[in-house]
N, C-alpha and C. Protein backbone atom coordinates (compact mmCIF):
# COMPACT_ATOMS: atom_id res chain seq x y z
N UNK A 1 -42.59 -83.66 24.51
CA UNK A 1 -44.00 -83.98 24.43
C UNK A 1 -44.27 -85.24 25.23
N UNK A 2 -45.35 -85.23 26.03
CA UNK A 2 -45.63 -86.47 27.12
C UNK A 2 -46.43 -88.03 26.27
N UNK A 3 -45.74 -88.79 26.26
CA UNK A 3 -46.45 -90.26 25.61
C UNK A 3 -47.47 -90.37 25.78
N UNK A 4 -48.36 -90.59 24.86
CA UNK A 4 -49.74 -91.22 25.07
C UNK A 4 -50.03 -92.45 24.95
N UNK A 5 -50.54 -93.17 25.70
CA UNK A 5 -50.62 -94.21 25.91
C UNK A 5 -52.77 -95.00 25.34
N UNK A 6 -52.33 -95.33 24.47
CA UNK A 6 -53.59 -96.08 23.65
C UNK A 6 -54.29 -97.44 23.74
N UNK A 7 -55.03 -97.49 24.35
CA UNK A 7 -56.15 -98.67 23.54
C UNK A 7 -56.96 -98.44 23.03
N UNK A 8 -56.99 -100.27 22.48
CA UNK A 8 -58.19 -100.01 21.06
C UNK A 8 -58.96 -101.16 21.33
N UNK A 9 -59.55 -101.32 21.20
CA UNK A 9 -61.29 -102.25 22.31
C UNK A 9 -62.17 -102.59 20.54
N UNK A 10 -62.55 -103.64 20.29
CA UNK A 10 -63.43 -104.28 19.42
C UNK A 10 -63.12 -103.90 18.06
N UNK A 11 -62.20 -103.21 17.60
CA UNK A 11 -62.12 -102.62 16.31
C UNK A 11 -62.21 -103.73 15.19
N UNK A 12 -62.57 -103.93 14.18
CA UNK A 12 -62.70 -104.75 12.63
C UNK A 12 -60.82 -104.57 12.05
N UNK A 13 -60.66 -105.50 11.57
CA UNK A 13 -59.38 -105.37 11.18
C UNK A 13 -58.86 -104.33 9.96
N UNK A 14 -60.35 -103.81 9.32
CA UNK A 14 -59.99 -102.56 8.53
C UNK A 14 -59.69 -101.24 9.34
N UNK A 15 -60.71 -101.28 10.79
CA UNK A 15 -60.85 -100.03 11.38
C UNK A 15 -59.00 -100.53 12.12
N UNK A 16 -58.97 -101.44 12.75
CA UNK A 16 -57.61 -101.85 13.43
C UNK A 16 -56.31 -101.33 12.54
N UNK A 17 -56.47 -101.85 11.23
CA UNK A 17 -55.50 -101.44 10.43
C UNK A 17 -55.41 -99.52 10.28
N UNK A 18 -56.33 -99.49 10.46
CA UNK A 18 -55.95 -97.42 10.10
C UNK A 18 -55.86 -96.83 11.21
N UNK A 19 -56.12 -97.27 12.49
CA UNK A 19 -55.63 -96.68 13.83
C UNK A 19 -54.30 -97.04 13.86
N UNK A 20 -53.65 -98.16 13.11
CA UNK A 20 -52.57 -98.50 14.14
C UNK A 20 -51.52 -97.59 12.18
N UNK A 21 -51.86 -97.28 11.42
CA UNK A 21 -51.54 -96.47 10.28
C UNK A 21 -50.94 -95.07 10.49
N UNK A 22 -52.33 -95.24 11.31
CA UNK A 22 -52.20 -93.44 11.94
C UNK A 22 -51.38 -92.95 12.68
N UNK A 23 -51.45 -94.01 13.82
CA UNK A 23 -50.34 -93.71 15.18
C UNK A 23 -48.98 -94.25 14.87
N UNK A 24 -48.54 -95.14 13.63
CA UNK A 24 -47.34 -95.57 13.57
C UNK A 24 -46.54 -94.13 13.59
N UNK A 25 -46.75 -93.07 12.78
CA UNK A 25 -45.84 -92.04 12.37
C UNK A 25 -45.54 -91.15 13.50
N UNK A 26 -46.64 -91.22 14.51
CA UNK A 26 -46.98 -90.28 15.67
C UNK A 26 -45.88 -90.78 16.93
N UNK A 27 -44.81 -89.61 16.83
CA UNK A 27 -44.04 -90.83 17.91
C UNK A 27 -44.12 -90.81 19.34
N UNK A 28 -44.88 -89.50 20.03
CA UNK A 28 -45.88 -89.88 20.98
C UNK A 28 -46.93 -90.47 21.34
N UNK A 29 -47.21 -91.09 20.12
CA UNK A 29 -48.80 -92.02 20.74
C UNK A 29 -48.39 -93.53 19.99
N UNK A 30 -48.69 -94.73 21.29
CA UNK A 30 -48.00 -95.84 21.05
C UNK A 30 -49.20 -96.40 22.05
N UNK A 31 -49.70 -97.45 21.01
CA UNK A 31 -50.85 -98.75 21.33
C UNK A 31 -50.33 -99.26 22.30
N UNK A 32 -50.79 -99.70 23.30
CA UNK A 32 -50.42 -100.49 24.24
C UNK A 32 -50.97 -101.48 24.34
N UNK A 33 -52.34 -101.92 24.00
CA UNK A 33 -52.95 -103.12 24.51
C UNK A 33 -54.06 -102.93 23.26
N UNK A 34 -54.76 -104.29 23.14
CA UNK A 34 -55.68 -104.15 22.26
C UNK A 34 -56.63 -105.00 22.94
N UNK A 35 -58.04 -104.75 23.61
CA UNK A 35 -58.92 -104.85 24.34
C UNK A 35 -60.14 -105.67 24.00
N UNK A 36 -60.32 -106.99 24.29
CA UNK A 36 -61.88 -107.24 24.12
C UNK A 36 -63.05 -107.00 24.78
N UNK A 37 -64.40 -106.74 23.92
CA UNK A 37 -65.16 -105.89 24.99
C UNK A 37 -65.06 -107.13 25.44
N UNK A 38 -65.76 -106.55 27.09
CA UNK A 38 -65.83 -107.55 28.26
C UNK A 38 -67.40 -106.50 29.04
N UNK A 39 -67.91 -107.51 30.20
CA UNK A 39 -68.23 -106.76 30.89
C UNK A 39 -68.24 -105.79 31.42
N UNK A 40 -66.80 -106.33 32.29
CA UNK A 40 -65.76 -104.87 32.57
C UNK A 40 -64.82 -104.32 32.30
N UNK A 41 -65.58 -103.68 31.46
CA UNK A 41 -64.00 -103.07 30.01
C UNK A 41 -63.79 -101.85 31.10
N UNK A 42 -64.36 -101.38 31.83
CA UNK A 42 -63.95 -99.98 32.83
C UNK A 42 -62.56 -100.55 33.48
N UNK A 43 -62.91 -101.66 34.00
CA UNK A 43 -61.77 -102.05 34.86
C UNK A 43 -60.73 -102.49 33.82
N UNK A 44 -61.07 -102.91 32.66
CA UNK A 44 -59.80 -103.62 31.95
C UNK A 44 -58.91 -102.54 31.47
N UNK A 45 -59.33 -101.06 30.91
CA UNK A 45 -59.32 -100.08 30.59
C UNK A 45 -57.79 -99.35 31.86
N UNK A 46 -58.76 -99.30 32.96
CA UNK A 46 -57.20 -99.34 34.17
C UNK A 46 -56.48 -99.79 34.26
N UNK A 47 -56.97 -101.20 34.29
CA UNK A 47 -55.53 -102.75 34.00
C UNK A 47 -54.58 -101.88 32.82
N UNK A 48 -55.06 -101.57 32.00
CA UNK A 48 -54.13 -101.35 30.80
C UNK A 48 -53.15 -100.21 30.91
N UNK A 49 -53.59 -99.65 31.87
CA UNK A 49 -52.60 -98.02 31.92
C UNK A 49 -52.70 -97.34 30.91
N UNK A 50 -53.03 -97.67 29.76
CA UNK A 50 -53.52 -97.11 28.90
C UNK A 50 -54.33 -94.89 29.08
N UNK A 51 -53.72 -93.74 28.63
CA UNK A 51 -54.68 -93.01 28.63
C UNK A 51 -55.93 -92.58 27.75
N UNK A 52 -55.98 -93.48 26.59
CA UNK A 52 -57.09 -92.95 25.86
C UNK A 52 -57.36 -94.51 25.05
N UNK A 53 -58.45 -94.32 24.82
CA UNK A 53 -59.46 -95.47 24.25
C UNK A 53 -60.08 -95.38 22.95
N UNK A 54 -59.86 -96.19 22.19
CA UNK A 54 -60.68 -95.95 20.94
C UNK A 54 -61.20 -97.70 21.11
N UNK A 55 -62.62 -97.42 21.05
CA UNK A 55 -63.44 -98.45 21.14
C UNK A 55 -64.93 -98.48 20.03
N UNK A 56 -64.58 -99.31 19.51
CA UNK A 56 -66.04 -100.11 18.02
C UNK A 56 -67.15 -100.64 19.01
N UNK A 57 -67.70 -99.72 20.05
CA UNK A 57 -69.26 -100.48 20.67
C UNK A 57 -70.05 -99.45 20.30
N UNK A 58 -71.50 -99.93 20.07
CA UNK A 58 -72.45 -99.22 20.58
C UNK A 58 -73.06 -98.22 21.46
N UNK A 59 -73.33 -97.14 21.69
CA UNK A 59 -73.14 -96.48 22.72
C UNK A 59 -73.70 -96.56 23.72
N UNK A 60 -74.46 -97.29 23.75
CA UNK A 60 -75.76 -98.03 25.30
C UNK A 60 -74.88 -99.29 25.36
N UNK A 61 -74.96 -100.15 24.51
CA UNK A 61 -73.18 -101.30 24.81
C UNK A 61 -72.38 -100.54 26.13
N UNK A 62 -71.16 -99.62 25.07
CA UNK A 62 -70.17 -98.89 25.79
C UNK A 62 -70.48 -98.23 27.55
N UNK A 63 -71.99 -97.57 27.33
CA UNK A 63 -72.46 -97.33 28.77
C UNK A 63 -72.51 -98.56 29.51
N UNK A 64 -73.00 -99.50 29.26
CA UNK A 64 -73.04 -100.68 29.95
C UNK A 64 -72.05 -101.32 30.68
N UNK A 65 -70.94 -101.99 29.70
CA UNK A 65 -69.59 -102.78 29.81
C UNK A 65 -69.09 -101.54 30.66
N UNK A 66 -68.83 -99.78 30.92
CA UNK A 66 -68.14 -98.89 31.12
C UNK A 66 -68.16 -99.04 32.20
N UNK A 67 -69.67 -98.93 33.02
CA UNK A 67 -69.62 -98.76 34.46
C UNK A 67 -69.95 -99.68 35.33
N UNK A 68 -69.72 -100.60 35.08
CA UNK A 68 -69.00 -102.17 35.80
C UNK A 68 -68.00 -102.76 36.44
């Protein structure tokens, strides 16, 4: 099975705590970076190599910071 590679962008330390709960057992999917929003979270998002994102914004936020 191919690694997945995770970030997690603004999460609350309750929501932080049950993503990283979830994926401990999962032994293909492993956090890589943990993300503050930024402007350009699009670009930070690449920086990270990261393939998938779980991010706590707003969704006009998230459009915003995304395509920057």
């Amino acid at each position: 099975m191919q690694q997945i590679r995770l970030a997690v962008c603004g999460l609350s330390a309750f929501a932080d705590d049950i993503v990283k709960t979830l994926v401990e057992d999962v032994p293909f999917v492993e956090i890589v970076t943990s993300l503050e929003p930024s402007a350009r979270l699009g670009a930070d998002f690449v920086r990270s190599n990261a393939d998938v994102m779980v991010c706590a914004l707003p969704e006009n936020e998230m459009e915003r910071v995304w395509r920057t």
